[in-house]
PDB file of N, CA and C in Angstrom:
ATOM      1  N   UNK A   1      99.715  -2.323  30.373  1.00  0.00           N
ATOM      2  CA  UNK A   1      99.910  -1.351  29.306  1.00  0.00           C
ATOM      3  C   UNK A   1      99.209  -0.037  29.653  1.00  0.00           C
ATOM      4  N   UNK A   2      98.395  -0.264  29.926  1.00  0.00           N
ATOM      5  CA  UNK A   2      97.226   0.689  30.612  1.00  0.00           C
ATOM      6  C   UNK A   2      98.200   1.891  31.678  1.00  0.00           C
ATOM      7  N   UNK A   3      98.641   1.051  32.697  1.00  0.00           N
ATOM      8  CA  UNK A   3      98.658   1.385  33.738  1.00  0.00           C
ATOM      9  C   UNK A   3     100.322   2.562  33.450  1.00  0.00           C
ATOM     10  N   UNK A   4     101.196   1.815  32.037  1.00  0.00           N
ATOM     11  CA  UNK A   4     102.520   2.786  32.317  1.00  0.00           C
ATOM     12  C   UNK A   4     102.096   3.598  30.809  1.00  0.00           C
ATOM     13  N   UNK A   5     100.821   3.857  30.326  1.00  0.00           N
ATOM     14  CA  UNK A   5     100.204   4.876  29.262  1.00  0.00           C
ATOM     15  C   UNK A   5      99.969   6.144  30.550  1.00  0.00           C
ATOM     16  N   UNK A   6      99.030   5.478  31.562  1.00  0.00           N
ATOM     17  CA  UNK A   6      98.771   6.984  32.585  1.00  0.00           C
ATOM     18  C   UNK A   6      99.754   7.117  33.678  1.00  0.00           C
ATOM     19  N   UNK A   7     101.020   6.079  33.336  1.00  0.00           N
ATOM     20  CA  UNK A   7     101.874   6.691  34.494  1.00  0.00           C
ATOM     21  C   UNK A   7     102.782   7.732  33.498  1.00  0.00           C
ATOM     22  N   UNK A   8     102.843   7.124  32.095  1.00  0.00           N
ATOM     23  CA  UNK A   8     103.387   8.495  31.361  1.00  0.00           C
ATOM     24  C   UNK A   8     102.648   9.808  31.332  1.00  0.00           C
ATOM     25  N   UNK A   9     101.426   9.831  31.158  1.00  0.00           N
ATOM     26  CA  UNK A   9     100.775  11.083  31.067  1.00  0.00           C
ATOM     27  C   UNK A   9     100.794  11.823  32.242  1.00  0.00           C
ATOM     28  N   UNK A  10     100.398  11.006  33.700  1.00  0.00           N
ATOM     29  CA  UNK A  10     100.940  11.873  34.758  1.00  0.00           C
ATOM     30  C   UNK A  10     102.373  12.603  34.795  1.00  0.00           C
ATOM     31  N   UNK A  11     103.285  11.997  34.476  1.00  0.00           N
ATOM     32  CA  UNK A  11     104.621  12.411  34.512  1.00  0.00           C
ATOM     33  C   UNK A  11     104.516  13.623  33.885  1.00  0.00           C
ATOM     34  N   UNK A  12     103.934  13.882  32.734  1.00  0.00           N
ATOM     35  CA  UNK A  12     104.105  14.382  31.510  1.00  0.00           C
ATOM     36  C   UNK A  12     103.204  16.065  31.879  1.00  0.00           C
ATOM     37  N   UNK A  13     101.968  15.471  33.088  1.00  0.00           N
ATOM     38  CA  UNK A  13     101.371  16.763  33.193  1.00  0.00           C
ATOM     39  C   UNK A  13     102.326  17.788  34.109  1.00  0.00           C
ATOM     40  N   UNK A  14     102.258  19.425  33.674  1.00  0.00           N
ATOM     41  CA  UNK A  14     103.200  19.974  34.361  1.00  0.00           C
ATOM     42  C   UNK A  14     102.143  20.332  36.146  1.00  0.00           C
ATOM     43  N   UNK A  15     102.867  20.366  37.016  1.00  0.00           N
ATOM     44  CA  UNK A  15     102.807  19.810  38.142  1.00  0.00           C
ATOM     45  C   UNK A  15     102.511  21.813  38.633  1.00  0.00           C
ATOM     46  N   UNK A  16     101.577  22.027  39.760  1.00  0.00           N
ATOM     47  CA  UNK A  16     101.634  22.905  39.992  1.00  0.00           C
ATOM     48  C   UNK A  16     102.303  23.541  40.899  1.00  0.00           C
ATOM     49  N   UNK A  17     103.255  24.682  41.502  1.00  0.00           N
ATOM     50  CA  UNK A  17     103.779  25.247  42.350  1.00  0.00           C
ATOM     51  C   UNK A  17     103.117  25.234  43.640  1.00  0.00           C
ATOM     52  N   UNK A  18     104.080  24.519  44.483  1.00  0.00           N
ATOM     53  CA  UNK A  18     103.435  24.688  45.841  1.00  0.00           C
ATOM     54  C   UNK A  18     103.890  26.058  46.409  1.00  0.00           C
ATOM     55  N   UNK A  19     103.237  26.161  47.152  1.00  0.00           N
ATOM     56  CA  UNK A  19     103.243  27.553  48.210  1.00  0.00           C
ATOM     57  C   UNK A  19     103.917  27.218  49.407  1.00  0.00           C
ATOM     58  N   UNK A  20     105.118  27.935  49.895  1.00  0.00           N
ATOM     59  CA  UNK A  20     105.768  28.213  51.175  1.00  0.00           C
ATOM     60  C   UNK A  20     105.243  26.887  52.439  1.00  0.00           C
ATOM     61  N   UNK A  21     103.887  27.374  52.688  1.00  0.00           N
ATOM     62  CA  UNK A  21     102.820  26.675  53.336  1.00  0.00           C
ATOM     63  C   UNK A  21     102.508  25.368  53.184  1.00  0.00           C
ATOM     64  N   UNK A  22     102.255  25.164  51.866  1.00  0.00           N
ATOM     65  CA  UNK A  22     102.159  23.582  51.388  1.00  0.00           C
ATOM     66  C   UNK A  22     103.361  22.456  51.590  1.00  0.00           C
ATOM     67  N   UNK A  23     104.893  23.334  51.328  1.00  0.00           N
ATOM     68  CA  UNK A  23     105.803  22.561  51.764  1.00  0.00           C
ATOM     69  C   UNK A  23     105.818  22.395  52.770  1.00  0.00           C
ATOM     70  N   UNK A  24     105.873  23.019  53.787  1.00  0.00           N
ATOM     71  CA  UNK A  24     105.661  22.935  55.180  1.00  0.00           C
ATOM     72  C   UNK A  24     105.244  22.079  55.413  1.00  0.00           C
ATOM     73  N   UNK A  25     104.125  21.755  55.156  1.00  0.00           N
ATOM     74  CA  UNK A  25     103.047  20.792  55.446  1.00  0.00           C
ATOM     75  C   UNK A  25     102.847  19.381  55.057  1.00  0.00           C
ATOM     76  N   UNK A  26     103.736  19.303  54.097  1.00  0.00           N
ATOM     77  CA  UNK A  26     104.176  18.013  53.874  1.00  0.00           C
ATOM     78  C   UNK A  26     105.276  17.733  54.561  1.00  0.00           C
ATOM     79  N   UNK A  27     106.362  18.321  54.633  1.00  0.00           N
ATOM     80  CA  UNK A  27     107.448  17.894  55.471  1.00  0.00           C
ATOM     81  C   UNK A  27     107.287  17.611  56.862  1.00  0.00           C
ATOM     82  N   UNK A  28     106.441  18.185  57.502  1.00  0.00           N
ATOM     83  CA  UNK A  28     105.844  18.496  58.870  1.00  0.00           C
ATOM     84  C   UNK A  28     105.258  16.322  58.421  1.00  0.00           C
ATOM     85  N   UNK A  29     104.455  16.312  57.504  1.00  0.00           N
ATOM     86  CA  UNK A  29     103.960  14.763  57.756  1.00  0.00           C
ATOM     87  C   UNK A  29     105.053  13.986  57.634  1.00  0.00           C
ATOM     88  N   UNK A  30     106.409  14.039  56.617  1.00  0.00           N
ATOM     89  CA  UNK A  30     107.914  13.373  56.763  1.00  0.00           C
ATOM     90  C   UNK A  30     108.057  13.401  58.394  1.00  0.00           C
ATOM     91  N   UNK A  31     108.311  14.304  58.621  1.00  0.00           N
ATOM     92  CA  UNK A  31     108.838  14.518  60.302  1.00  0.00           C
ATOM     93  C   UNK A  31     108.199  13.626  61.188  1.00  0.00           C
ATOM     94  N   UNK A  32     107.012  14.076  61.260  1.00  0.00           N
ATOM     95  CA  UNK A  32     105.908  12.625  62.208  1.00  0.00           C
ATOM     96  C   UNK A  32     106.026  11.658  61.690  1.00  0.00           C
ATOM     97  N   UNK A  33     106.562  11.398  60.774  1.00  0.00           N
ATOM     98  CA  UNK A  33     106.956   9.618  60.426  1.00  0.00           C
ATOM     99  C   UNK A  33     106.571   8.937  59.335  1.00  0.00           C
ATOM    100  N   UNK A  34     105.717   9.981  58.283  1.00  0.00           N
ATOM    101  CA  UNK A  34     104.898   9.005  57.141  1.00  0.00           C
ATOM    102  C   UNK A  34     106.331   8.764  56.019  1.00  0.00           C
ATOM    103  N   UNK A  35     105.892   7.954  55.351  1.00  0.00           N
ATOM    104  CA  UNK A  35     107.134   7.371  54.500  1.00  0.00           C
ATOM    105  C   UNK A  35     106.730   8.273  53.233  1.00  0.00           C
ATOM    106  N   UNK A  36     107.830   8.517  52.877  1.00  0.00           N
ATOM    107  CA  UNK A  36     108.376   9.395  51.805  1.00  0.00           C
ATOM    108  C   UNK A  36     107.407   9.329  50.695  1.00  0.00           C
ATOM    109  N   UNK A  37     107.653   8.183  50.696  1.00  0.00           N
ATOM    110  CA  UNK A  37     106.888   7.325  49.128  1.00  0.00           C
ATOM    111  C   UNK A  37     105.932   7.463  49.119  1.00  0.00           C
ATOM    112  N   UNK A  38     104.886   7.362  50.388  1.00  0.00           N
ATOM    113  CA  UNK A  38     103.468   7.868  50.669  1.00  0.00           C
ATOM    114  C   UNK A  38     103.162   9.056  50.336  1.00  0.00           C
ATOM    115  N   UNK A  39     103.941   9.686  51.081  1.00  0.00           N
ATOM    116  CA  UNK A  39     103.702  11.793  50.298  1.00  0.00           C
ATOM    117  C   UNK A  39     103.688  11.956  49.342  1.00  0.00           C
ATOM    118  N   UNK A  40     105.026  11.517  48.882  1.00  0.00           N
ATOM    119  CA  UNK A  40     105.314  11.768  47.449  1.00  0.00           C
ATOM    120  C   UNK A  40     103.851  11.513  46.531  1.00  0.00           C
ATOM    121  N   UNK A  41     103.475   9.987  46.613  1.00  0.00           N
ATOM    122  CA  UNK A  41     102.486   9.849  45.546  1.00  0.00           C
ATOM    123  C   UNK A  41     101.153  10.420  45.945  1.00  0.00           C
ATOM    124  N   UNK A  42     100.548  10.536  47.267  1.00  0.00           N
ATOM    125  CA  UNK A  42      99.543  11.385  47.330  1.00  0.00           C
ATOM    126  C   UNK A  42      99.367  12.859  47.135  1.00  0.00           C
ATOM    127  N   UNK A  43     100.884  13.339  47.096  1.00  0.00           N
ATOM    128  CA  UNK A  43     100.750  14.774  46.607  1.00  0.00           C
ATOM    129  C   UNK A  43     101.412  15.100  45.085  1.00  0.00           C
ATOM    130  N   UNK A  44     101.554  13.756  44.536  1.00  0.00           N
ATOM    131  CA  UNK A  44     102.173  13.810  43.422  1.00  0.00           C
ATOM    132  C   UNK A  44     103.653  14.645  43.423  1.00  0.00           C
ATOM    133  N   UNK A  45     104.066  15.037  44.317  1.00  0.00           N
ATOM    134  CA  UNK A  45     105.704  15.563  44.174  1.00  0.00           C
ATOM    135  C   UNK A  45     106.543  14.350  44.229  1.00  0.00           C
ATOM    136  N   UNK A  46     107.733  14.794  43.903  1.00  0.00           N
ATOM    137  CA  UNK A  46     108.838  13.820  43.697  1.00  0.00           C
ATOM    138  C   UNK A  46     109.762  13.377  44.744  1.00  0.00           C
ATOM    139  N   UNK A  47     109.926  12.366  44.737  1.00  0.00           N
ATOM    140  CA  UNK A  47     111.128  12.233  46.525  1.00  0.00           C
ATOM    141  C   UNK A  47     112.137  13.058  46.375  1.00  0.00           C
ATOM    142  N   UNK A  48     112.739  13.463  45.267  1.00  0.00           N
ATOM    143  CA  UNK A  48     113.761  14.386  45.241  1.00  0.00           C
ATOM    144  C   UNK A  48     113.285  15.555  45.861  1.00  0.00           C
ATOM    145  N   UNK A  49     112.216  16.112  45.065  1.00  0.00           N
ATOM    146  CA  UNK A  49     111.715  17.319  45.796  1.00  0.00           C
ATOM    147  C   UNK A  49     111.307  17.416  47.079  1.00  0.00           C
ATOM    148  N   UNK A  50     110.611  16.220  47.956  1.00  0.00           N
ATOM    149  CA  UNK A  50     110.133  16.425  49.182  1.00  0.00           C
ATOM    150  C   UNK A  50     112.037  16.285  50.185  1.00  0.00           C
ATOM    151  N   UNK A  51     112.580  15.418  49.671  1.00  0.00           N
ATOM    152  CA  UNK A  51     114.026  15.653  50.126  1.00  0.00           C
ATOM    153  C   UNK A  51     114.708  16.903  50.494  1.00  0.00           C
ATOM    154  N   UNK A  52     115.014  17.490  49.005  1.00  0.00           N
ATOM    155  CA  UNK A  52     115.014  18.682  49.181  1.00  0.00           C
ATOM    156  C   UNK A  52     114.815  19.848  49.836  1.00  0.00           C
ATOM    157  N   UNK A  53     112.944  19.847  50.016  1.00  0.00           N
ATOM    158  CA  UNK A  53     112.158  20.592  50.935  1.00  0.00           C
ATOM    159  C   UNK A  53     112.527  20.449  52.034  1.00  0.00           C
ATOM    160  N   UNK A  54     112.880  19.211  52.717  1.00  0.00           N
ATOM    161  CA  UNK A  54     112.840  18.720  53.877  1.00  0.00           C
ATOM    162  C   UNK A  54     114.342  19.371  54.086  1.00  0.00           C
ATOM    163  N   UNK A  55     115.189  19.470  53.350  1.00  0.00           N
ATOM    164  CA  UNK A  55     116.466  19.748  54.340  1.00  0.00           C
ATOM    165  C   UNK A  55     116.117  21.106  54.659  1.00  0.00           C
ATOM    166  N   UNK A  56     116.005  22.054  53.517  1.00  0.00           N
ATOM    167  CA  UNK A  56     115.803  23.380  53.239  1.00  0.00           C
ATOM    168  C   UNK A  56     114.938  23.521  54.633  1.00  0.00           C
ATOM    169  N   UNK A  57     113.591  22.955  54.696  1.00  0.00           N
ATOM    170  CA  UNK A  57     112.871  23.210  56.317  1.00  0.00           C
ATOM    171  C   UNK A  57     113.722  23.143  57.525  1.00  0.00           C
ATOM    172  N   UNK A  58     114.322  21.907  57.371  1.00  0.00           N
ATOM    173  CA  UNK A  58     115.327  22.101  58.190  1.00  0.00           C
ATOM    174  C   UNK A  58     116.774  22.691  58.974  1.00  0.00           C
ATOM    175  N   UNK A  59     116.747  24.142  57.752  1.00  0.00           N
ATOM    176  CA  UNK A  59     117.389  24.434  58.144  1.00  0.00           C
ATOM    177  C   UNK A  59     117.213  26.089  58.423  1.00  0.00           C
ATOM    178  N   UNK A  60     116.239  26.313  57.645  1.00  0.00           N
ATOM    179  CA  UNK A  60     115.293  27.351  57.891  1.00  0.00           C
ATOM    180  C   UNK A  60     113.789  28.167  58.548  1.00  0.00           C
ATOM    181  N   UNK A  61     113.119  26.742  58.648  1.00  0.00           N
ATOM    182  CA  UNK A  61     111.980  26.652  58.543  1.00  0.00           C
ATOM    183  C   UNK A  61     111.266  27.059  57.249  1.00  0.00           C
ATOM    184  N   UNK A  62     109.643  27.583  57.619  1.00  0.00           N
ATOM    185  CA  UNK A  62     108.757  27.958  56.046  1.00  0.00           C
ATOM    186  C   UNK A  62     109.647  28.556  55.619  1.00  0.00           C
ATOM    187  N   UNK A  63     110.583  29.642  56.412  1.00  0.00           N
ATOM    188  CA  UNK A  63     110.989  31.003  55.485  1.00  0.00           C
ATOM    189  C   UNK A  63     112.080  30.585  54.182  1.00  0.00           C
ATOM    190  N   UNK A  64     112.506  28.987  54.598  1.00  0.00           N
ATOM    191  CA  UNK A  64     113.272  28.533  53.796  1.00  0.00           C
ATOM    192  C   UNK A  64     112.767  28.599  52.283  1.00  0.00           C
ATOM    193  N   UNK A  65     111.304  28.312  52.733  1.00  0.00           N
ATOM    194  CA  UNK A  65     110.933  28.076  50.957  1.00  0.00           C
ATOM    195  C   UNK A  65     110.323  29.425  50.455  1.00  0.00           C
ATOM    196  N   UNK A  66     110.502  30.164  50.787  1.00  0.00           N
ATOM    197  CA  UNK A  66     110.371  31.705  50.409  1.00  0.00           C
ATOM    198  C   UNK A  66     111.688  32.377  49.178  1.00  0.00           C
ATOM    199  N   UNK A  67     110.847  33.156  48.538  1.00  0.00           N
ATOM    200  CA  UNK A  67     112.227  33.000  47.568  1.00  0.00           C
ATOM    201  C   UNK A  67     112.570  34.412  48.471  1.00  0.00           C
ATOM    202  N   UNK A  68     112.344  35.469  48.926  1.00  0.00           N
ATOM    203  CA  UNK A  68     112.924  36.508  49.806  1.00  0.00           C
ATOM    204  C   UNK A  68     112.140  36.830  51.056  1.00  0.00           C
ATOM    205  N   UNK A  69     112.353  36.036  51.886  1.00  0.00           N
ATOM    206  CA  UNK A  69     111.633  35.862  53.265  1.00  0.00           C
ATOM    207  C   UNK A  69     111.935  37.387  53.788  1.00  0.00           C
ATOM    208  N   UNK A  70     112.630  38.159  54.072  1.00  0.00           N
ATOM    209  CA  UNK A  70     112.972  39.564  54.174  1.00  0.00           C
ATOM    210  C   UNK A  70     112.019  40.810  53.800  1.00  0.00           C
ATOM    211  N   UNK A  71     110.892  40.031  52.717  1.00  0.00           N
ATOM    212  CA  UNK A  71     109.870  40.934  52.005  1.00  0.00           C
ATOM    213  C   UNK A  71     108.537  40.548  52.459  1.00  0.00           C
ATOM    214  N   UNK A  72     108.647  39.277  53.380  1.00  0.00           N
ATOM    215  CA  UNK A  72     107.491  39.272  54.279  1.00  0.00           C
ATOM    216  C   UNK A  72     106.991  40.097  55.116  1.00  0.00           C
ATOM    217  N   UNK A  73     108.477  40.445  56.217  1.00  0.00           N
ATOM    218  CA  UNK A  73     108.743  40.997  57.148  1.00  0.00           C
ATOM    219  C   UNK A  73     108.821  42.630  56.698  1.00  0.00           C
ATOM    220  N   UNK A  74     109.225  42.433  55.526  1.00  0.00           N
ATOM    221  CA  UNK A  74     108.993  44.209  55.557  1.00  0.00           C
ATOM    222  C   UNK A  74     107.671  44.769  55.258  1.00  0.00           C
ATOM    223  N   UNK A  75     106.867  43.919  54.592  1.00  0.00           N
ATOM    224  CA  UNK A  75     105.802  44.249  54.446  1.00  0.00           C
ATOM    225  C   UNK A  75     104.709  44.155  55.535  1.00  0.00           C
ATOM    226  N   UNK A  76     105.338  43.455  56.607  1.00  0.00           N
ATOM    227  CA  UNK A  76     104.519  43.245  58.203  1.00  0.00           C
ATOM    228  C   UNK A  76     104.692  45.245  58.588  1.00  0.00           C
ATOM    229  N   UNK A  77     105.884  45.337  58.396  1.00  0.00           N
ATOM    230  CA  UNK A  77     106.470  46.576  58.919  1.00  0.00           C
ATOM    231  C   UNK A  77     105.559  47.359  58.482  1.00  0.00           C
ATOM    232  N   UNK A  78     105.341  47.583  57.175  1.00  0.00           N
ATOM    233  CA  UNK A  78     104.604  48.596  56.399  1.00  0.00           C
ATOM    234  C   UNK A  78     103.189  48.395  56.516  1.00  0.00           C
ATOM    235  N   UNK A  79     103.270  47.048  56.913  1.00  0.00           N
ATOM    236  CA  UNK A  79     101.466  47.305  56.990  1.00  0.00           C
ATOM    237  C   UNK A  79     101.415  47.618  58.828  1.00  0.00           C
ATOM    238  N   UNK A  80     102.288  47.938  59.894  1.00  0.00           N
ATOM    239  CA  UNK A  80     102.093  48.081  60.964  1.00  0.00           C
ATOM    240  C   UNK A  80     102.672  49.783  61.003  1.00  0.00           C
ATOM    241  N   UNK A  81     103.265  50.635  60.034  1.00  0.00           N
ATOM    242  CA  UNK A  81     103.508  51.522  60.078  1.00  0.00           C
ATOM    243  C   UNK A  81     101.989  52.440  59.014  1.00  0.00           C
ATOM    244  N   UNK A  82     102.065  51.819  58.613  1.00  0.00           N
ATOM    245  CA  UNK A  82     100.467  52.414  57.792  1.00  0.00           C
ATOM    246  C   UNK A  82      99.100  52.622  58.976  1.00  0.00           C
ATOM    247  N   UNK A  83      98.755  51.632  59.815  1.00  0.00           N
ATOM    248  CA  UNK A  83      98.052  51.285  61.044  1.00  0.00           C
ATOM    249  C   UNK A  83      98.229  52.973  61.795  1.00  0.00           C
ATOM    250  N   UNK A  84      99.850  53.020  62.201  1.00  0.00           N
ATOM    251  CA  UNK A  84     100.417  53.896  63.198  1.00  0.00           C
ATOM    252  C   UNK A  84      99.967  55.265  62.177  1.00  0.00           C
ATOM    253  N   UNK A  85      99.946  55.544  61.044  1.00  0.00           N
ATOM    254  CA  UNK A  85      99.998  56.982  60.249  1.00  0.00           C
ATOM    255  C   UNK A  85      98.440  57.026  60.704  1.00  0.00           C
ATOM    256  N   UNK A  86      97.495  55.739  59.857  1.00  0.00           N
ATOM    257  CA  UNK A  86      96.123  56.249  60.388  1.00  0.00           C
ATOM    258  C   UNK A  86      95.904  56.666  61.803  1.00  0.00           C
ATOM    259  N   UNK A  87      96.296  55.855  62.539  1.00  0.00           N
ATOM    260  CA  UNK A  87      95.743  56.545  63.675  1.00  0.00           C
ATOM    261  C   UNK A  87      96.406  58.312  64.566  1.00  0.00           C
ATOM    262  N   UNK A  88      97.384  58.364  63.735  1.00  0.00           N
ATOM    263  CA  UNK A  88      98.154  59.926  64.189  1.00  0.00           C
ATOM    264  C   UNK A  88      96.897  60.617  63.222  1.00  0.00           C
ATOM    265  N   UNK A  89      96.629  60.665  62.205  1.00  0.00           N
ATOM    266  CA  UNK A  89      95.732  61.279  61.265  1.00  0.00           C
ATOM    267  C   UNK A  89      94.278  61.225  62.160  1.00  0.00           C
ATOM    268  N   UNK A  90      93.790  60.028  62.520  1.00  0.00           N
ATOM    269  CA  UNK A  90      92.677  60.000  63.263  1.00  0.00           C
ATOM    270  C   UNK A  90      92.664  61.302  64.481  1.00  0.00           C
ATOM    271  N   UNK A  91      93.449  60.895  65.591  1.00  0.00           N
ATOM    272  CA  UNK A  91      94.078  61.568  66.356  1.00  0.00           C
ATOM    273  C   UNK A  91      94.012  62.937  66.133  1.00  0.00           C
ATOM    274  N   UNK A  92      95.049  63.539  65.403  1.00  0.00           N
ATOM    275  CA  UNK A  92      95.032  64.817  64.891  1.00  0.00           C
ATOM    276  C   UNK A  92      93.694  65.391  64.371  1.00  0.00           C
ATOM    277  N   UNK A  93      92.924  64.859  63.997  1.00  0.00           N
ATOM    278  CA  UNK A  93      91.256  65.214  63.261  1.00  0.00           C
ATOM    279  C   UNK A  93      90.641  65.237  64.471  1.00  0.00           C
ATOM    280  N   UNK A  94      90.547  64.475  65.423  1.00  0.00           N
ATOM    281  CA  UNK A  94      89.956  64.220  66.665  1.00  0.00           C
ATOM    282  C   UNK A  94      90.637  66.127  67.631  1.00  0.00           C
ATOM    283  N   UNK A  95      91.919  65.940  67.591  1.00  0.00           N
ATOM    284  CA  UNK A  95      92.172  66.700  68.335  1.00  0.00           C
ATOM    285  C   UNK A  95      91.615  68.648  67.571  1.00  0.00           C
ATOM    286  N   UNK A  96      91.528  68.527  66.276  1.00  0.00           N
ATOM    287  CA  UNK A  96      90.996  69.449  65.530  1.00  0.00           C
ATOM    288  C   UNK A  96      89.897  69.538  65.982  1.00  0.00           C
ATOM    289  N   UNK A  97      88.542  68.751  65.474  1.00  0.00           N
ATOM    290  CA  UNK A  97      87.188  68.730  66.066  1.00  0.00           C
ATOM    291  C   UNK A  97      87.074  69.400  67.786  1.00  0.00           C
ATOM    292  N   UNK A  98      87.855  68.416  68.487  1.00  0.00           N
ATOM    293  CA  UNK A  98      87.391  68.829  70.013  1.00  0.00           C
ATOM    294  C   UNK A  98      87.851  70.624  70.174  1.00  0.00           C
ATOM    295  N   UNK A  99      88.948  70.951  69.607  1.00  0.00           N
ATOM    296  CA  UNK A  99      89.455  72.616  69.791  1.00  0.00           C
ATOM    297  C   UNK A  99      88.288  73.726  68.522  1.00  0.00           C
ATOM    298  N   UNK A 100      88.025  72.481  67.896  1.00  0.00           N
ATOM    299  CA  UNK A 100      86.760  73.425  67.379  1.00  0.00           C
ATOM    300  C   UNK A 100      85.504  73.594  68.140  1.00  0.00           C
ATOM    301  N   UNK A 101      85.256  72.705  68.670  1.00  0.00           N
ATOM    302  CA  UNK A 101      84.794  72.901  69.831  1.00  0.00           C
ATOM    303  C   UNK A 101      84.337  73.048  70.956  1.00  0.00           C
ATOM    304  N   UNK A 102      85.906  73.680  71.361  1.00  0.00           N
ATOM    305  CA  UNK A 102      85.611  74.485  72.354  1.00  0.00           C
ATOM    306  C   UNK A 102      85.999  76.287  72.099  1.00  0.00           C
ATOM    307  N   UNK A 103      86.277  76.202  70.749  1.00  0.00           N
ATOM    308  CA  UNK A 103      85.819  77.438  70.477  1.00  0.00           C
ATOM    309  C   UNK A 103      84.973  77.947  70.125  1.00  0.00           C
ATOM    310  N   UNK A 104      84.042  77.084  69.363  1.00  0.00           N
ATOM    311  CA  UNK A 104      82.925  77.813  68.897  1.00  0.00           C
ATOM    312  C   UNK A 104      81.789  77.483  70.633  1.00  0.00           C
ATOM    313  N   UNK A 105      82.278  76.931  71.492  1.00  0.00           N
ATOM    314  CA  UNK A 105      81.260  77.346  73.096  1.00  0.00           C
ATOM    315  C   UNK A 105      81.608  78.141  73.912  1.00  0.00           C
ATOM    316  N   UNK A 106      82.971  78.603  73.427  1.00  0.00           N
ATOM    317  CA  UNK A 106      83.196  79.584  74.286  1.00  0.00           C
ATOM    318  C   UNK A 106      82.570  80.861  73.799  1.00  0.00           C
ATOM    319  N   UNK A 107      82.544  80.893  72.399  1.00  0.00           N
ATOM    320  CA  UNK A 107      81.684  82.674  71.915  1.00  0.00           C
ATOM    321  C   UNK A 107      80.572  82.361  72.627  1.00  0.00           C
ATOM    322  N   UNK A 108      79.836  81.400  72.969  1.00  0.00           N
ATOM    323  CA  UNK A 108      78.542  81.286  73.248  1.00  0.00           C
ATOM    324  C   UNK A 108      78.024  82.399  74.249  1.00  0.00           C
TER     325      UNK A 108
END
């Protein structure tokens, strides 16, 4: 009695969102061979869901479980085009300083 009171309440608690990463990482243990049923109940997800995950990995990889994998990558972009502005700005300040001087040693 006990035992299907806290298998209802588990059911019943809402379950938290895994991350991109986390699926991965369970499916990655499907793949090496652990049985379904094992995952499932140590990570509390559902065989449907690790099913699921598992094709989706498979046919995508992580980026599968991304809801717009496209906004990863652009944001790689932007944070590697932000990098490139600082250092033209660096650069340019650098190249300011040194022509300052060598003008103010040449009045010398």
């Amino acid at each position: 009695m006990l035992a299907q009171i806290k298998l209802k309440f588990t059911s019943m608690v809402k379950q938290k969102r895994k991350s991109a990463k986390a699926k991965a990482q369970l499916v990655l243990e499907l793949l090496r061979g652990k049985p379904i049923e094992e995952v499932s109940r140590e990570n509390q997800v559902t065989i449907a869901d690790l099913s699921e995950w598992r094709t989706t990995f498979l046919k995508a990889g992580e980026d599968g479980f991304k809801k717009h994998p496209e906004d990863s990558r652009i944001a790689e972009y932007e944070r590697a085009l932000g990098r490139a502005q600082i250092d033209l700005e660096l650069y340019k300040k650098k190249e300011q300083f040194l022509n300052a001087l060598k003008g103010s040693s040449s009045k010398r």
